[in-house]
PDB file of N, CA and C in Angstrom:
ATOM      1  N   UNK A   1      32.372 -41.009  16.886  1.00  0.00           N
ATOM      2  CA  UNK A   1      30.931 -40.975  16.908  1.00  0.00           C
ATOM      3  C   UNK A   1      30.441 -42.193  17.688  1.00  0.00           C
ATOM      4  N   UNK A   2      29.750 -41.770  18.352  1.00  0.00           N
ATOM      5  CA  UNK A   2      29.131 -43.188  19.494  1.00  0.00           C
ATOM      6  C   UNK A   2      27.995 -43.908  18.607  1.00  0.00           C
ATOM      7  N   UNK A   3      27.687 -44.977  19.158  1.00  0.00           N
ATOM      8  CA  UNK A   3      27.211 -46.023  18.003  1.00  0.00           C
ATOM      9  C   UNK A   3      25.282 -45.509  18.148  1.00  0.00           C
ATOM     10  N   UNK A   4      25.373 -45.074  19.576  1.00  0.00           N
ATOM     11  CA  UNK A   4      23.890 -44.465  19.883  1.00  0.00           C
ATOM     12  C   UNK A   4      23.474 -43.366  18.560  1.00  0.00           C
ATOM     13  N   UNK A   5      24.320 -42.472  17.972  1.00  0.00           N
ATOM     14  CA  UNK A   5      24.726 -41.394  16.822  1.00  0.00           C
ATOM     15  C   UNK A   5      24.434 -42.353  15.780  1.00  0.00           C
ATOM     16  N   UNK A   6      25.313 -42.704  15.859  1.00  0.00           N
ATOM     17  CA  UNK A   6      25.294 -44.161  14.250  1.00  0.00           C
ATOM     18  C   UNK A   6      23.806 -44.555  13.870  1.00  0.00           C
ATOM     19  N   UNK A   7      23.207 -45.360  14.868  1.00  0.00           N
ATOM     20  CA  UNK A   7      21.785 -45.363  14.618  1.00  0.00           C
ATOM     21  C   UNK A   7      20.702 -44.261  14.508  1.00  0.00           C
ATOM     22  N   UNK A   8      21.088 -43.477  15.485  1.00  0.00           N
ATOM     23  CA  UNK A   8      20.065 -42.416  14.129  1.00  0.00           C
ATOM     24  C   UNK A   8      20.273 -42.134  13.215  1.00  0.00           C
ATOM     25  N   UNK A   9      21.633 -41.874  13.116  1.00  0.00           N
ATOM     26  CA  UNK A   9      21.700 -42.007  11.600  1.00  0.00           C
ATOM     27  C   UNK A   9      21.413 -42.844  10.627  1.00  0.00           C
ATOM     28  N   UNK A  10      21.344 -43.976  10.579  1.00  0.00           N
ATOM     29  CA  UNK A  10      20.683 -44.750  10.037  1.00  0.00           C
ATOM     30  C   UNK A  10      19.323 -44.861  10.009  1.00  0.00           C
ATOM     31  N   UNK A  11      18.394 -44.544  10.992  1.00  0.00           N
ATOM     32  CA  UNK A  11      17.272 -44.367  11.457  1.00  0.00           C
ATOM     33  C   UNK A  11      16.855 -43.112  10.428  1.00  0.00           C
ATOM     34  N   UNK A  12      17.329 -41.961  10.663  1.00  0.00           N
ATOM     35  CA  UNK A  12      17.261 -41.086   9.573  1.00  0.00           C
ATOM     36  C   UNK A  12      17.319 -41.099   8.157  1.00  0.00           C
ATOM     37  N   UNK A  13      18.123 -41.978   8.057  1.00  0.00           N
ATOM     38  CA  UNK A  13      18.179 -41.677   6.283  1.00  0.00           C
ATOM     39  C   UNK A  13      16.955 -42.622   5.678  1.00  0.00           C
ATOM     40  N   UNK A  14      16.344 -44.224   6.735  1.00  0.00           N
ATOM     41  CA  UNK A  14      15.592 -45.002   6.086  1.00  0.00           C
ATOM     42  C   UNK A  14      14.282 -44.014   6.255  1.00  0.00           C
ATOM     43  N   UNK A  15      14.202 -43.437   6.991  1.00  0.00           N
ATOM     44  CA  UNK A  15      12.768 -42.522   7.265  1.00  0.00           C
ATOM     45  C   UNK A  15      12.945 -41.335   5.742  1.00  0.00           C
ATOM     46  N   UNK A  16      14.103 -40.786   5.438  1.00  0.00           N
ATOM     47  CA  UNK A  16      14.359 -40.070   5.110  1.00  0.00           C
ATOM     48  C   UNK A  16      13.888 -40.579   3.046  1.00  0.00           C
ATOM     49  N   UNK A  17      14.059 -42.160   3.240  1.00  0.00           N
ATOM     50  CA  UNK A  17      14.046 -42.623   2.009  1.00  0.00           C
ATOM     51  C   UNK A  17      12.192 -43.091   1.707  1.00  0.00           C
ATOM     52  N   UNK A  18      12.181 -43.649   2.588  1.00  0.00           N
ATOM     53  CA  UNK A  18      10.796 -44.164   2.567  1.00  0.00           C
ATOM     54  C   UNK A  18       9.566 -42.702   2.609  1.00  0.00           C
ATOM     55  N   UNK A  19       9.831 -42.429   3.432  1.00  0.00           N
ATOM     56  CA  UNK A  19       9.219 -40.626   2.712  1.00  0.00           C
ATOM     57  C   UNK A  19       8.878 -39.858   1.612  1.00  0.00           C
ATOM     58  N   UNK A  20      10.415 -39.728   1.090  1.00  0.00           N
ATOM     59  CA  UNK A  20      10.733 -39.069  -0.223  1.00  0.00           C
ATOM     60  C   UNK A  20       9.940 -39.902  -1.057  1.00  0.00           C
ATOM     61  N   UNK A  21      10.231 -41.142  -1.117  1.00  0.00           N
ATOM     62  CA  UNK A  21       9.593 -42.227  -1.951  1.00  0.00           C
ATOM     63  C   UNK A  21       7.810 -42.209  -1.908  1.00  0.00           C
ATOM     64  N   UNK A  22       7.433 -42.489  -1.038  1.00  0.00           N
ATOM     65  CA  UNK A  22       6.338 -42.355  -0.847  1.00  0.00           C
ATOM     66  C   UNK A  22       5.237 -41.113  -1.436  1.00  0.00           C
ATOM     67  N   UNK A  23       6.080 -39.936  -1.080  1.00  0.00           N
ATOM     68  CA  UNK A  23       5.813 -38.755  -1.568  1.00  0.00           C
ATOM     69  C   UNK A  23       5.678 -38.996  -3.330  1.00  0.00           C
ATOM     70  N   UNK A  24       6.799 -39.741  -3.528  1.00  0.00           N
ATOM     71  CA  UNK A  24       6.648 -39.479  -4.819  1.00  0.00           C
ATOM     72  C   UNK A  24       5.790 -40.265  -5.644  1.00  0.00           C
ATOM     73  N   UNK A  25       5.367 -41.156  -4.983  1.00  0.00           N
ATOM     74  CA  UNK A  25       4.417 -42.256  -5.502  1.00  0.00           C
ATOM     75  C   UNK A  25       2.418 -41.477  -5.291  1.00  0.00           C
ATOM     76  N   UNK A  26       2.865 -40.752  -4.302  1.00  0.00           N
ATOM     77  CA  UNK A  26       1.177 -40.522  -3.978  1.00  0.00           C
ATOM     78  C   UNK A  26       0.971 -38.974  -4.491  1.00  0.00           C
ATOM     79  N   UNK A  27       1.945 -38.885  -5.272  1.00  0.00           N
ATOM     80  CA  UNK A  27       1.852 -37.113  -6.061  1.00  0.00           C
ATOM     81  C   UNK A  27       0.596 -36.972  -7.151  1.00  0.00           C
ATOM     82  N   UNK A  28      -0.333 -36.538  -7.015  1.00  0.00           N
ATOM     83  CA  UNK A  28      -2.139 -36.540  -7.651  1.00  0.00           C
ATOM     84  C   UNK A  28      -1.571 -35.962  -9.057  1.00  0.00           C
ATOM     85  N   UNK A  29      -2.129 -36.152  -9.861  1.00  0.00           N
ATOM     86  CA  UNK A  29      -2.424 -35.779 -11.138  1.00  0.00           C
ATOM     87  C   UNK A  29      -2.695 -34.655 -11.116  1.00  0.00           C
ATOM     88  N   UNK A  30      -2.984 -33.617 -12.178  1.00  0.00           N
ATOM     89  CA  UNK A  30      -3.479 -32.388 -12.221  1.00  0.00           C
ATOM     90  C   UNK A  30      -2.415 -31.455 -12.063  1.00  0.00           C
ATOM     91  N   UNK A  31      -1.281 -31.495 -11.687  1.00  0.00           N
ATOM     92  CA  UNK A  31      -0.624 -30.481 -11.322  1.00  0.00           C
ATOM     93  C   UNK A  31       0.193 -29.850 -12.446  1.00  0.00           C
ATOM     94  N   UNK A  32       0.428 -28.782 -12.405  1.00  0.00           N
ATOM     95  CA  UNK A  32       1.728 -28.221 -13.687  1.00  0.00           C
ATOM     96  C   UNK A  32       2.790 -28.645 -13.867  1.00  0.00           C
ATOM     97  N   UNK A  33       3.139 -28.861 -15.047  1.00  0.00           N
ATOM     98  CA  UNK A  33       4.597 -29.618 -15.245  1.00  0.00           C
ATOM     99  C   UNK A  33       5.674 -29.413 -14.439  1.00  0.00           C
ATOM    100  N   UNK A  34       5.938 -28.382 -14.151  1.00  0.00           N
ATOM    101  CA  UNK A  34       6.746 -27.373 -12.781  1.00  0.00           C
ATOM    102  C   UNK A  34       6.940 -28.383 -11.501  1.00  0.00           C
ATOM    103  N   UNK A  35       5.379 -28.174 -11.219  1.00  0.00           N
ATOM    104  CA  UNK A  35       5.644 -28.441 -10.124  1.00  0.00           C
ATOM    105  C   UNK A  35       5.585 -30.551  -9.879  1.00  0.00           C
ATOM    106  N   UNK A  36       5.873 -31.129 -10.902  1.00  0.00           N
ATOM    107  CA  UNK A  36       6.335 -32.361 -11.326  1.00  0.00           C
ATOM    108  C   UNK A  36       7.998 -32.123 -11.087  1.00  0.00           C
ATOM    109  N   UNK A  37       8.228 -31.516 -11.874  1.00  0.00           N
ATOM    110  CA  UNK A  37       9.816 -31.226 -12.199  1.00  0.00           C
ATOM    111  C   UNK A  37      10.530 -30.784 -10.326  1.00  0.00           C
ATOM    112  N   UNK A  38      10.268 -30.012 -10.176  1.00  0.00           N
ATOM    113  CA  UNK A  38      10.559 -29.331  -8.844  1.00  0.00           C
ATOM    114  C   UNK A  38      10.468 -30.276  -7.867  1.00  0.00           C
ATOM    115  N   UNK A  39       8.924 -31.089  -7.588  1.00  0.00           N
ATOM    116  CA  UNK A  39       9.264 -32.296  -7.004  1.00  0.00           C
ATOM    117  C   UNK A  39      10.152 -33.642  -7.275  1.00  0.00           C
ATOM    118  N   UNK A  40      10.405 -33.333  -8.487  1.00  0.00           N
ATOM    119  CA  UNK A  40      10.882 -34.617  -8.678  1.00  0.00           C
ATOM    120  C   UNK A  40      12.636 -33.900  -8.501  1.00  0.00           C
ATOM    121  N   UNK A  41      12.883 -33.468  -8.351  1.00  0.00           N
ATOM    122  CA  UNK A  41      14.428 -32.519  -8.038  1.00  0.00           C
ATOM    123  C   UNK A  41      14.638 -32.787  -6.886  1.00  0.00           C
ATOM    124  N   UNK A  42      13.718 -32.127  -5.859  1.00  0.00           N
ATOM    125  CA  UNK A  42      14.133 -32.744  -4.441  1.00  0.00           C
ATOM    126  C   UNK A  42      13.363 -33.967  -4.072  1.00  0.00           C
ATOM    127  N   UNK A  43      12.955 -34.753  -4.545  1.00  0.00           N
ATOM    128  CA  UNK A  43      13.481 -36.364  -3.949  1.00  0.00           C
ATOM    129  C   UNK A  43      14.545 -37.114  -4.276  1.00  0.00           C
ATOM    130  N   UNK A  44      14.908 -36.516  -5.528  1.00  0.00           N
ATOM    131  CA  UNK A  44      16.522 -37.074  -6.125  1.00  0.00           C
ATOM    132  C   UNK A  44      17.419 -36.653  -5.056  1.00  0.00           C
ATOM    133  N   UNK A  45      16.803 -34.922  -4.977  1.00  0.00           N
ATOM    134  CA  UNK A  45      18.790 -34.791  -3.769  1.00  0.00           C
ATOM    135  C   UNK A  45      18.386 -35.301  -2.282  1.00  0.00           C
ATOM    136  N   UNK A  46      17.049 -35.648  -2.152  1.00  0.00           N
ATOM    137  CA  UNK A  46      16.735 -36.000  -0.559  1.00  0.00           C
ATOM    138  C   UNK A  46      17.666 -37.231  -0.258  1.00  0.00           C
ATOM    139  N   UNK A  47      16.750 -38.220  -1.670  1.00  0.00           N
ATOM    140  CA  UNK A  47      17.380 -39.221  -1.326  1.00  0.00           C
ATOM    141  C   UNK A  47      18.932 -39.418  -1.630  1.00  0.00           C
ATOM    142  N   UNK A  48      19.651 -38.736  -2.261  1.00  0.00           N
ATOM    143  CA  UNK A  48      20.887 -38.698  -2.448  1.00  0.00           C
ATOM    144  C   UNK A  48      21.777 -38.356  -0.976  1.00  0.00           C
ATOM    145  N   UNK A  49      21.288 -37.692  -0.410  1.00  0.00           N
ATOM    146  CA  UNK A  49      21.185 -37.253   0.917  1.00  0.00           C
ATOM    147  C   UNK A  49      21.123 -38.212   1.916  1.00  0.00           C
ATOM    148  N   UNK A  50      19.903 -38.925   2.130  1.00  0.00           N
ATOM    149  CA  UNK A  50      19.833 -40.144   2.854  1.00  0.00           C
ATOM    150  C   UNK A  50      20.590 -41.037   2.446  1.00  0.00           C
ATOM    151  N   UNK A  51      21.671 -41.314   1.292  1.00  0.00           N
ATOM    152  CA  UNK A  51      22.788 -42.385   1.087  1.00  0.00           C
ATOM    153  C   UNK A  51      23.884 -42.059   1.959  1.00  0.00           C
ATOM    154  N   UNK A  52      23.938 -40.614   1.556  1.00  0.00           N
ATOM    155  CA  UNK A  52      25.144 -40.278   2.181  1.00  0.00           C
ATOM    156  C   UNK A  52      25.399 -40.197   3.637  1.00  0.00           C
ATOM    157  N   UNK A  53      24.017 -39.825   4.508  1.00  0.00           N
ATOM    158  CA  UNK A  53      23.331 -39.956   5.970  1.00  0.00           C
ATOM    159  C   UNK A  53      23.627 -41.437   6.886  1.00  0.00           C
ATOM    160  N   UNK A  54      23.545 -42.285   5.711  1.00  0.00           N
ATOM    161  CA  UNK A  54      23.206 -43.919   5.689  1.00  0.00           C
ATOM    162  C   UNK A  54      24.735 -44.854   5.762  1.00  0.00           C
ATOM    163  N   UNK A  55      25.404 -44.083   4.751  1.00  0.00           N
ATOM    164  CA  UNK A  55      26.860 -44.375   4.508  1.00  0.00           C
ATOM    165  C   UNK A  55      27.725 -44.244   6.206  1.00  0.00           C
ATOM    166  N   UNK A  56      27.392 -42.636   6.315  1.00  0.00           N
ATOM    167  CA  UNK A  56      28.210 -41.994   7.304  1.00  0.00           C
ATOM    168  C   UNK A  56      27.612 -42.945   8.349  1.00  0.00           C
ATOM    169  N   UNK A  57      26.749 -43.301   8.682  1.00  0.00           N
ATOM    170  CA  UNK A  57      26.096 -43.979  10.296  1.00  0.00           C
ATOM    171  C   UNK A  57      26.470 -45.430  10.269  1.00  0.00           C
ATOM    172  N   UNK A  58      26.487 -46.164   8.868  1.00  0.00           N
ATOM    173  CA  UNK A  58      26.887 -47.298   8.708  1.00  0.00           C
ATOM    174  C   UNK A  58      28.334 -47.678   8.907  1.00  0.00           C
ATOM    175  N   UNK A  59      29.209 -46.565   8.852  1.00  0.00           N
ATOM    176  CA  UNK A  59      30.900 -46.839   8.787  1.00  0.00           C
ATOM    177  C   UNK A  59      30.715 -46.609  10.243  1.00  0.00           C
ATOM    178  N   UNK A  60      29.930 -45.539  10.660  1.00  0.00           N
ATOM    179  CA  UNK A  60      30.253 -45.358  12.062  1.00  0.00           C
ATOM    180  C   UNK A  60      29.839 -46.693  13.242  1.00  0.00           C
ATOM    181  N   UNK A  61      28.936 -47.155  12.441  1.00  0.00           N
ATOM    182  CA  UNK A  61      28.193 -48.443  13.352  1.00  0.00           C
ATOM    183  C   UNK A  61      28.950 -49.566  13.416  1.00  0.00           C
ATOM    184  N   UNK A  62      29.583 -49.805  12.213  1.00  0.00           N
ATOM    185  CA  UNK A  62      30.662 -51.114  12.055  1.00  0.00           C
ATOM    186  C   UNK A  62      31.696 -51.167  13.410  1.00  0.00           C
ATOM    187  N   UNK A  63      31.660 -52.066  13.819  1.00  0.00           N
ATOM    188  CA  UNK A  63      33.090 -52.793  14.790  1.00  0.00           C
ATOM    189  C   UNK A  63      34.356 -52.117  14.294  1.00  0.00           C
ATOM    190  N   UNK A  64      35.070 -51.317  15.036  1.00  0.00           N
ATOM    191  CA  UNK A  64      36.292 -50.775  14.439  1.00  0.00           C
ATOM    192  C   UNK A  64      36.990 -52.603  14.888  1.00  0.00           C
ATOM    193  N   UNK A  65      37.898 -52.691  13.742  1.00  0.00           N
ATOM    194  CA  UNK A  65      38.608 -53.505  13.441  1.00  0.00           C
ATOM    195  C   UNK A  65      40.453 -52.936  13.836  1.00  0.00           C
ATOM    196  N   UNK A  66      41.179 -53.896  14.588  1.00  0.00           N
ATOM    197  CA  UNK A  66      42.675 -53.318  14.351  1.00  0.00           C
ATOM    198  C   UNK A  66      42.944 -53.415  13.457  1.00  0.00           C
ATOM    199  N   UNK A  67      43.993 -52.653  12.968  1.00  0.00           N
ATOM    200  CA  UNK A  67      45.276 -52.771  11.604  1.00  0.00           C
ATOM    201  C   UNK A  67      45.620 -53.612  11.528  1.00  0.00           C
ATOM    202  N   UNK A  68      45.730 -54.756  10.355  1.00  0.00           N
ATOM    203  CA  UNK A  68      46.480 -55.804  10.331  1.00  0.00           C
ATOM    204  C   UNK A  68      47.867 -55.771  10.161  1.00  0.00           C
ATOM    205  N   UNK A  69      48.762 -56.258  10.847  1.00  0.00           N
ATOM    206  CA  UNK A  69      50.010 -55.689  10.350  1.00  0.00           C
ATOM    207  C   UNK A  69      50.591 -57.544   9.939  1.00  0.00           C
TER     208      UNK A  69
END
C-alpha cells in the first residue's frame, strides 16, 4: 500500500470519527426511543470501523523497518 493510500486512510477514519461523534452529540430531543437506539448502534459500529480504517493506514504509514537478525 503506498503511503499516499495510508493517509487517506487515516484521513478517513478521523473524518469518519469526528462525524459520527458529532452526530451524536447534536441528536434533538423529541425523538422515539427507536430511533435513539438505532442511532446510537451505528455510531458504535461507524466508529468501530474508523479504528479499524485508522489501524490499517497507520501500519501502512509506519517506516517499514528490516528484520533484526
Amino acid at each position: 500500500m503506498t503511503r499516499r493510500m495510508a493517509g487517506f486512510l487515516l484521513v478517513l477514519a478521523a473524518f469518519m470519527v469526528v462525524e459520527w461523534v458529532m452526530l451524536g452529540f447534536n441528536l434533538a430531543d423529541g425523538h422515539p426511543t427507536a430511533f435513539y437506539v438505532v442511532h446510537g448502534i451505528l455510531i458504535v459500529v461507524n466508529v468501530v470501523l474508523a479504528v479499524v480504517v485508522g489501524v490499517i493506514g497507520w501500519r501502512a504509514w509506519r517506516p517499514r523497518r528490516p528484520a533484526d537478525r
